[in-house]
N, C-alpha and C. Protein backbone atom coordinates (compact mmCIF):
# COMPACT_ATOMS: atom_id res chain seq x y z
N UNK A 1 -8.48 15.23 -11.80
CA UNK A 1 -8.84 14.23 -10.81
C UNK A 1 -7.72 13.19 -10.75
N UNK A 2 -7.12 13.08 -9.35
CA UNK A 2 -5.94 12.39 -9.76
C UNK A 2 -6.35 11.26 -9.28
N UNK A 3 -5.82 9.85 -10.00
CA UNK A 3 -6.34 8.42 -9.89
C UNK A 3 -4.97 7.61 -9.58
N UNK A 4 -5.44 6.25 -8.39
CA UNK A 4 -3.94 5.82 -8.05
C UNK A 4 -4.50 4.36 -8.81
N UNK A 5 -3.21 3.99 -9.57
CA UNK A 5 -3.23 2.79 -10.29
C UNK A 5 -2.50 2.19 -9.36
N UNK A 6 -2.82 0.65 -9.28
CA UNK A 6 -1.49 -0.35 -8.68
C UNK A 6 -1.38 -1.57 -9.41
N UNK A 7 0.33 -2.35 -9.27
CA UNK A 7 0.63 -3.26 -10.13
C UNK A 7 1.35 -3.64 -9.26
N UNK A 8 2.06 -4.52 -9.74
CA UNK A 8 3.20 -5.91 -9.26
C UNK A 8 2.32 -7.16 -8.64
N UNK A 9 1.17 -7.25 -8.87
CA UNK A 9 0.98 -8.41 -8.01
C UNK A 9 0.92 -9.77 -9.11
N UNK A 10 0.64 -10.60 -8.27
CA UNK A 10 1.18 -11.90 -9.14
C UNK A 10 1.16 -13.19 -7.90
N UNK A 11 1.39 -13.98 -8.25
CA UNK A 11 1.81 -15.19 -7.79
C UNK A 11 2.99 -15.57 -7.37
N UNK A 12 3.25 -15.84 -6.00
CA UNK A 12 4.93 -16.15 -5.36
C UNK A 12 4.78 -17.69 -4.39
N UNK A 13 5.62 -18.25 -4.24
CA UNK A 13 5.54 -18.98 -3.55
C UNK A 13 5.96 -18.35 -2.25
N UNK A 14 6.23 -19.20 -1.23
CA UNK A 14 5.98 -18.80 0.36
C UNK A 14 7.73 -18.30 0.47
N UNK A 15 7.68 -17.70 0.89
CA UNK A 15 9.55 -17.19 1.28
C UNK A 15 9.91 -15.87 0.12
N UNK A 16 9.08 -16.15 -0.53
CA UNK A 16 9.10 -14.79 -1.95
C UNK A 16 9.34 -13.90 -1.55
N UNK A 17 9.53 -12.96 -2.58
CA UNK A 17 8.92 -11.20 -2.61
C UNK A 17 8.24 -10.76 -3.78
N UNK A 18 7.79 -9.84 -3.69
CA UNK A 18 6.53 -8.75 -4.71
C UNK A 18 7.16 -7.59 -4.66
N UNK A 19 7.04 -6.83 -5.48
CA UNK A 19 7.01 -4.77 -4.96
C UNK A 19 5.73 -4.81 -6.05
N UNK A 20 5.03 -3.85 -5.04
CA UNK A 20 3.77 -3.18 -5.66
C UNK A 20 4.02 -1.90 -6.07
N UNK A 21 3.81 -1.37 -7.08
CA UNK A 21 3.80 -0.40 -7.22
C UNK A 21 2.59 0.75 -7.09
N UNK A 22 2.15 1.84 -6.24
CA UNK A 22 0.99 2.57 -6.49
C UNK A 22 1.18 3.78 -7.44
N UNK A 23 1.16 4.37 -8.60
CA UNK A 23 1.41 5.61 -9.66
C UNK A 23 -0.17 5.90 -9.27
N UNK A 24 0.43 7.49 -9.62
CA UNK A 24 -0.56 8.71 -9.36
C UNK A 24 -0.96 9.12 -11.23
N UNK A 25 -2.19 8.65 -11.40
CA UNK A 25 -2.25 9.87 -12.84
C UNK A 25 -3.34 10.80 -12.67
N UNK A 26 -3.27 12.02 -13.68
CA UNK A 26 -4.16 13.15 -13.74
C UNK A 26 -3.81 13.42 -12.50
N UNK A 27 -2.61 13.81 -11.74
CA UNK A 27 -1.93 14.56 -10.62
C UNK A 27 -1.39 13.84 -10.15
N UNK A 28 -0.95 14.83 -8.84
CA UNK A 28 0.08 14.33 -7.56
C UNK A 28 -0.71 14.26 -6.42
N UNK A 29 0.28 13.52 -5.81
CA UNK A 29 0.04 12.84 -4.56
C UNK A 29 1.15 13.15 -3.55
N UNK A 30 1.98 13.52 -3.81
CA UNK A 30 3.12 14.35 -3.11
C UNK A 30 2.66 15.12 -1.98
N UNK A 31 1.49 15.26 -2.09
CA UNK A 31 1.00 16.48 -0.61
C UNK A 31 0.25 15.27 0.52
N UNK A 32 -0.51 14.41 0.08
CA UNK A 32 -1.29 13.17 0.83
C UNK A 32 -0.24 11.83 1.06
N UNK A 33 -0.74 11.69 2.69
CA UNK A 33 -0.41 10.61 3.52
C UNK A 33 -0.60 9.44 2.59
N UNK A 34 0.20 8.20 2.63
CA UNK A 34 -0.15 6.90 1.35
C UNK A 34 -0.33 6.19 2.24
N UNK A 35 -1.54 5.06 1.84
CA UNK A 35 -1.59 3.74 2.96
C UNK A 35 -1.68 2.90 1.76
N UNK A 36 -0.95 1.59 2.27
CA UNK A 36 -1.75 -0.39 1.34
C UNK A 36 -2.77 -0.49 2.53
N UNK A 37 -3.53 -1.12 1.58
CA UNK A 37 -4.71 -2.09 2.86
C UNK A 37 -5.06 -2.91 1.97
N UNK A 38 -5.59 -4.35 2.65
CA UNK A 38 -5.36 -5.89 1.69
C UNK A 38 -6.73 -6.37 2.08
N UNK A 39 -7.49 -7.24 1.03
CA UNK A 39 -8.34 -7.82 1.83
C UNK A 39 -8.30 -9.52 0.96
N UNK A 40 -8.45 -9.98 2.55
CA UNK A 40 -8.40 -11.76 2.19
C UNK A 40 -10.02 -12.23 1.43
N UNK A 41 -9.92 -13.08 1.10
CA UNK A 41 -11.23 -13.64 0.92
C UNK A 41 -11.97 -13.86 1.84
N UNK A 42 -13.28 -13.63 2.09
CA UNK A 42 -13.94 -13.94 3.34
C UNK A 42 -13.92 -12.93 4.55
N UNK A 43 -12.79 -12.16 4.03
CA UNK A 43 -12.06 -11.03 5.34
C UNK A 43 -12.61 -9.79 5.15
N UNK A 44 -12.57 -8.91 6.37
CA UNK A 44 -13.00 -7.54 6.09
C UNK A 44 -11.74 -7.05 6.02
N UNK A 45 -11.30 -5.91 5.00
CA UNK A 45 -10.00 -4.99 4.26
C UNK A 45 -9.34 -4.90 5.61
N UNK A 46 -7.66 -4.40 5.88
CA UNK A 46 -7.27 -4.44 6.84
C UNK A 46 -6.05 -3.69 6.40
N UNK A 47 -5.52 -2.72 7.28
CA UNK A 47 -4.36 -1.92 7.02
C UNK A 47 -3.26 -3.00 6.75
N UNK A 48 -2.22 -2.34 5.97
CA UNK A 48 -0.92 -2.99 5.87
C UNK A 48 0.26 -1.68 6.31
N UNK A 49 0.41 -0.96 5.77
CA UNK A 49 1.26 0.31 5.63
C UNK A 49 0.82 1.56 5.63
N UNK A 50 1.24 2.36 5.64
CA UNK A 50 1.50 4.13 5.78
C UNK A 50 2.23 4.59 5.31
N UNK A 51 2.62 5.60 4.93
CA UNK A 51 3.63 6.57 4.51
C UNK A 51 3.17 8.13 4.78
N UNK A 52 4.05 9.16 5.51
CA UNK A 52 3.56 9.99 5.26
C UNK A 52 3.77 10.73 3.56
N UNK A 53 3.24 12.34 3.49
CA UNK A 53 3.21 13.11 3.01
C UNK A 53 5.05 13.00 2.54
N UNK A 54 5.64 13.50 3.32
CA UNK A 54 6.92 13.88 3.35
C UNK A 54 7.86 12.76 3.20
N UNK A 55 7.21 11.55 3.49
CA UNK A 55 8.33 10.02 3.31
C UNK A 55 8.85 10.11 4.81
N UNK A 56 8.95 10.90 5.84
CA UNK A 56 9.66 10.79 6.65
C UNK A 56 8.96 9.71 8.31
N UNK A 57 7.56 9.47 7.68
CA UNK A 57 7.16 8.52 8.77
C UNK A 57 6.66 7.53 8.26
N UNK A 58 6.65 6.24 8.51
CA UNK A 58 5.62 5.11 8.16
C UNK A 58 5.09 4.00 9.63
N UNK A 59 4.41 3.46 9.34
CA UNK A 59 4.14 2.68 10.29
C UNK A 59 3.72 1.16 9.09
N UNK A 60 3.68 0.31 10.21
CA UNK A 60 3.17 -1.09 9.67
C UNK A 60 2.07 -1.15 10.62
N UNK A 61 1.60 -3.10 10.07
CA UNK A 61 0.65 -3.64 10.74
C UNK A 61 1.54 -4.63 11.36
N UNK A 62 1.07 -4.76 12.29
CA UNK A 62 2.18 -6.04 13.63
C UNK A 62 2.46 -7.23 12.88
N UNK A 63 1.49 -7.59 11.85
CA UNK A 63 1.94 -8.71 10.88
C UNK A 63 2.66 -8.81 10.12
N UNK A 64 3.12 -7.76 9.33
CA UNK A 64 3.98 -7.42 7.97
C UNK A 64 4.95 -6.19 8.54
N UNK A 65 5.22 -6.38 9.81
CA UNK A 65 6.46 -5.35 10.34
C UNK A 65 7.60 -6.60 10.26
N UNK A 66 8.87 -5.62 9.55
CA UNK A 66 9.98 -6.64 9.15
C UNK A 66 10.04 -7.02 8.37
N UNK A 67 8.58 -7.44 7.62
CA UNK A 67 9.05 -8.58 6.24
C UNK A 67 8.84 -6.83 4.85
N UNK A 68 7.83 -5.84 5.42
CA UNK A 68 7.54 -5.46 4.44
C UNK A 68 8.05 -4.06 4.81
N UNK A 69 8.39 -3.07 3.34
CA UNK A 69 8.82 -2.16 3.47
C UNK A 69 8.10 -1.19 2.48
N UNK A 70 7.48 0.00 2.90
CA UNK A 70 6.86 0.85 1.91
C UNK A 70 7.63 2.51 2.18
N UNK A 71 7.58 2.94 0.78
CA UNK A 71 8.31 3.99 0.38
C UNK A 71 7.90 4.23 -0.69
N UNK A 72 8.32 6.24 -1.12
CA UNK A 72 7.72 6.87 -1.83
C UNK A 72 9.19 7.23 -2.85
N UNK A 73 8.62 7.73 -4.07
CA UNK A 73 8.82 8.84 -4.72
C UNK A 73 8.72 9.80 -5.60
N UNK A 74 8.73 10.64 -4.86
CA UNK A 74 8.52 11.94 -5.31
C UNK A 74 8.21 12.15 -7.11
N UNK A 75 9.23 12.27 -6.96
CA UNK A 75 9.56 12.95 -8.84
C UNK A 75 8.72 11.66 -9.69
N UNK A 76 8.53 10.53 -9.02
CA UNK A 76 8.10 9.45 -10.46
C UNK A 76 6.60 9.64 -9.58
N UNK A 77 6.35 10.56 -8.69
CA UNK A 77 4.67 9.96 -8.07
C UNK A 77 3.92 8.62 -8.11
N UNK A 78 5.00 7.78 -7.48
CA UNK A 78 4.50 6.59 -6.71
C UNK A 78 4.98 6.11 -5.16
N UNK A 79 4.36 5.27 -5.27
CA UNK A 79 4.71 4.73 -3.55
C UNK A 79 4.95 3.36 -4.18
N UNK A 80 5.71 2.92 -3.02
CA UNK A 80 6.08 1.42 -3.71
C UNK A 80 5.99 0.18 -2.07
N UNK A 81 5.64 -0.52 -2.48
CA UNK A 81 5.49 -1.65 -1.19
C UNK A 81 6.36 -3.23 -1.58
N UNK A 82 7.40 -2.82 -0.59
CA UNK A 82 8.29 -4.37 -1.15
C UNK A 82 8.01 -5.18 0.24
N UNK A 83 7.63 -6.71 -0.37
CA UNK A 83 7.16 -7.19 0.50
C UNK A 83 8.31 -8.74 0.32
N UNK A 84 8.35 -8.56 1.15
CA UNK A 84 9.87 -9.97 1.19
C UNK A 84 9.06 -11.33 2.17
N UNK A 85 9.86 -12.45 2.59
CA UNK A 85 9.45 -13.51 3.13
C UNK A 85 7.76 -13.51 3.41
N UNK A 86 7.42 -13.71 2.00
CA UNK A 86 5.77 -13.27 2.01
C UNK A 86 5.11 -15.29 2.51
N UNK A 87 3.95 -14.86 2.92
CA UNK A 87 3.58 -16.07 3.78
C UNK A 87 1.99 -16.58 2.84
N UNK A 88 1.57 -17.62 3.22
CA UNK A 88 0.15 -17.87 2.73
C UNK A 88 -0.77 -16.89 3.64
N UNK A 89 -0.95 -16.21 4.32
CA UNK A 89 -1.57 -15.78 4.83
C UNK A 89 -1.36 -13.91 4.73
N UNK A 90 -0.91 -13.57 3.71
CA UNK A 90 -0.75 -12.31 3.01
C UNK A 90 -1.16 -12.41 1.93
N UNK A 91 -1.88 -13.86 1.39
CA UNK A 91 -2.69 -13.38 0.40
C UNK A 91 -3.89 -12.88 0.58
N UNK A 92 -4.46 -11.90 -0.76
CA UNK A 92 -5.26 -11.06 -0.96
C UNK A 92 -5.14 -9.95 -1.97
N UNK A 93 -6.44 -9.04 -1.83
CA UNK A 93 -6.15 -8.12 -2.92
C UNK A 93 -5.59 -7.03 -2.15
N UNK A 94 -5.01 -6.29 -2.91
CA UNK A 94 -4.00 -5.28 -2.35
C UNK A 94 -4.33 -3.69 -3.03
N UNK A 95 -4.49 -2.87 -1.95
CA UNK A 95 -5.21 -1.76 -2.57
C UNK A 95 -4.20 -0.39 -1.90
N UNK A 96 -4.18 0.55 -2.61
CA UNK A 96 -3.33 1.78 -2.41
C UNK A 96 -4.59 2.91 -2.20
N UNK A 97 -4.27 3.74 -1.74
CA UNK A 97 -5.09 4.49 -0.87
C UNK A 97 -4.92 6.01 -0.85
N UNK A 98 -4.88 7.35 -0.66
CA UNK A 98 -4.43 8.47 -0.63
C UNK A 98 -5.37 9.38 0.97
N UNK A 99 -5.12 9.87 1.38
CA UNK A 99 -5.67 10.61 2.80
C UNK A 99 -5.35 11.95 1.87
N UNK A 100 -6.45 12.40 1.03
CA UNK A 100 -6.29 13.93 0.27
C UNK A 100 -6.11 14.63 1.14
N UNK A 101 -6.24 15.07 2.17
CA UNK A 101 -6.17 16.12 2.95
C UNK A 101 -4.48 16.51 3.11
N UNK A 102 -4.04 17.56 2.57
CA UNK A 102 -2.73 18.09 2.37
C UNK A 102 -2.04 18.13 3.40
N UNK A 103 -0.81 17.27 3.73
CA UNK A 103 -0.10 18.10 4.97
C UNK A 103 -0.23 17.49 6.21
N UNK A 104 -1.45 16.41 6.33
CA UNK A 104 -2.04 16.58 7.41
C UNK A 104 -0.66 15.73 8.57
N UNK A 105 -0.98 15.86 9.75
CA UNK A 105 -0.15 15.54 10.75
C UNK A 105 -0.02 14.08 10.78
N UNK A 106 -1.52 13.56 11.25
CA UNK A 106 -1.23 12.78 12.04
C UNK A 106 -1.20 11.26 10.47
N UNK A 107 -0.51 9.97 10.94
CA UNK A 107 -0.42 8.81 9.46
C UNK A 107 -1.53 7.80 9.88
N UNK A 108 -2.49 7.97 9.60
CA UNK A 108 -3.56 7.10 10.39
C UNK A 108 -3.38 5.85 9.86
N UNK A 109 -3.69 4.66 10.23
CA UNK A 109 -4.01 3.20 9.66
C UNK A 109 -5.88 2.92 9.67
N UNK A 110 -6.01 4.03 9.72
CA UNK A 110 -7.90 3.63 9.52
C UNK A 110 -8.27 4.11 8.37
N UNK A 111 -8.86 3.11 7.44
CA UNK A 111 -9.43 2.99 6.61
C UNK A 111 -10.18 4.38 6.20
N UNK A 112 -11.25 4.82 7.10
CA UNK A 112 -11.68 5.84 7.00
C UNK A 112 -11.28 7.05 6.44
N UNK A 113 -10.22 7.18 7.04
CA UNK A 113 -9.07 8.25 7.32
C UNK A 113 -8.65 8.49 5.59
N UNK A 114 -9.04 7.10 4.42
CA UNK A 114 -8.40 7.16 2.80
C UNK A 114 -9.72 7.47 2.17
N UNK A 115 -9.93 8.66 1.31
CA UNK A 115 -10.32 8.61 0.77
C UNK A 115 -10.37 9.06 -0.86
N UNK A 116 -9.07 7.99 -1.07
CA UNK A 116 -8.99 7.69 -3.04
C UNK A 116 -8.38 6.81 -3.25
N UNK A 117 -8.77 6.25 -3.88
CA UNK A 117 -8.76 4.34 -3.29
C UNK A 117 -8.20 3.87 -5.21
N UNK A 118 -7.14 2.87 -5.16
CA UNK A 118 -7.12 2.29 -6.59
C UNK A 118 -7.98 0.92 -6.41
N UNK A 119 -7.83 0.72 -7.98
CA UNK A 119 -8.98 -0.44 -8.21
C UNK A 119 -8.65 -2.08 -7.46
N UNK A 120 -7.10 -2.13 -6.88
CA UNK A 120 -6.39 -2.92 -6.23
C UNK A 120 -6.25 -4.22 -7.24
N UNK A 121 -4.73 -4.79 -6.51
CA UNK A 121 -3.96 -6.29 -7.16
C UNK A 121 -3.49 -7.07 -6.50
N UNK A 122 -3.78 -8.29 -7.00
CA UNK A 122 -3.96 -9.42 -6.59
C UNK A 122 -2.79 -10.07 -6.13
N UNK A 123 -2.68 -10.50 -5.11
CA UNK A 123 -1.06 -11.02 -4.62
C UNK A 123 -1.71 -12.90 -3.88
N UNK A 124 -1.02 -13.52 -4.40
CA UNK A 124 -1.29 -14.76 -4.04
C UNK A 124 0.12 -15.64 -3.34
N UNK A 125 -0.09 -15.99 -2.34
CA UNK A 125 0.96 -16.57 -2.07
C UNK A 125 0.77 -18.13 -2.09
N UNK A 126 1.57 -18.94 -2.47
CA UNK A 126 1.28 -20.42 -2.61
C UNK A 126 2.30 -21.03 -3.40
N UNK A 127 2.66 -22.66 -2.81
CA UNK A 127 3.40 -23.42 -3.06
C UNK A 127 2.57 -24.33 -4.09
């Protein structure tokens, strides 16, 4: 049963950066689409990123296009999310995601669409 752990979060002030890291244990993840999705306090969870299967597509959310960059790899089975000129309003908890379905085509940003979810980390932004 493979389980996605995530780390790097922490405390930054406003203009910062983070990299999150998501690791795969008890397997790979090399065959499944990767998404972040964050949720604020008070907020319902909300996409951040994508990655496919292959690394060769990602998408953002219109908010964190530019500042943030997510990417995989392979051989260490993680995905990684570097998030640069981070704002008060990117705080939240931060959760990594897997779309098990092998291969599949299309890189969805719906929630639905993940189903193996890590226990998610905490990213705070503040002066």
């Amino acid at each position: 049963q493979v389980q996605l752990v995530e780390s790097g979060g922490g405390l930054v002030q406003p203009g910062g950066s983070l990299r999150l890291s998501c690791a795969a244990s008890g397997g790979t993840f090399n065959n499944y689409h990767m998404g972040w999705f964050r949720q604020a306090p008070g907020k319902e969870r909300e996409f951040v990123a994508a990655v496919s299967w292959s690394g060769g597509s990602t998408r953002y959310a219109d908010s964190v296009k530019g500042r943030f960059t997510l990417s995989r790899d392979g051989a260490k089975n993680t995905v990684y999310l570097q998030m640069n000129s981070l704002k008060p309003e990117d705080t939240a908890v931060y959760y990594c995601a897997a779309d098990t379905r092998p291969f599949r085509v299309v890189l969805s940003s719906q929630e639905v669409r993940y189903d193996l979810w890590g226990q998610g980390t905490q990213v705070a932004v503040s002066s």
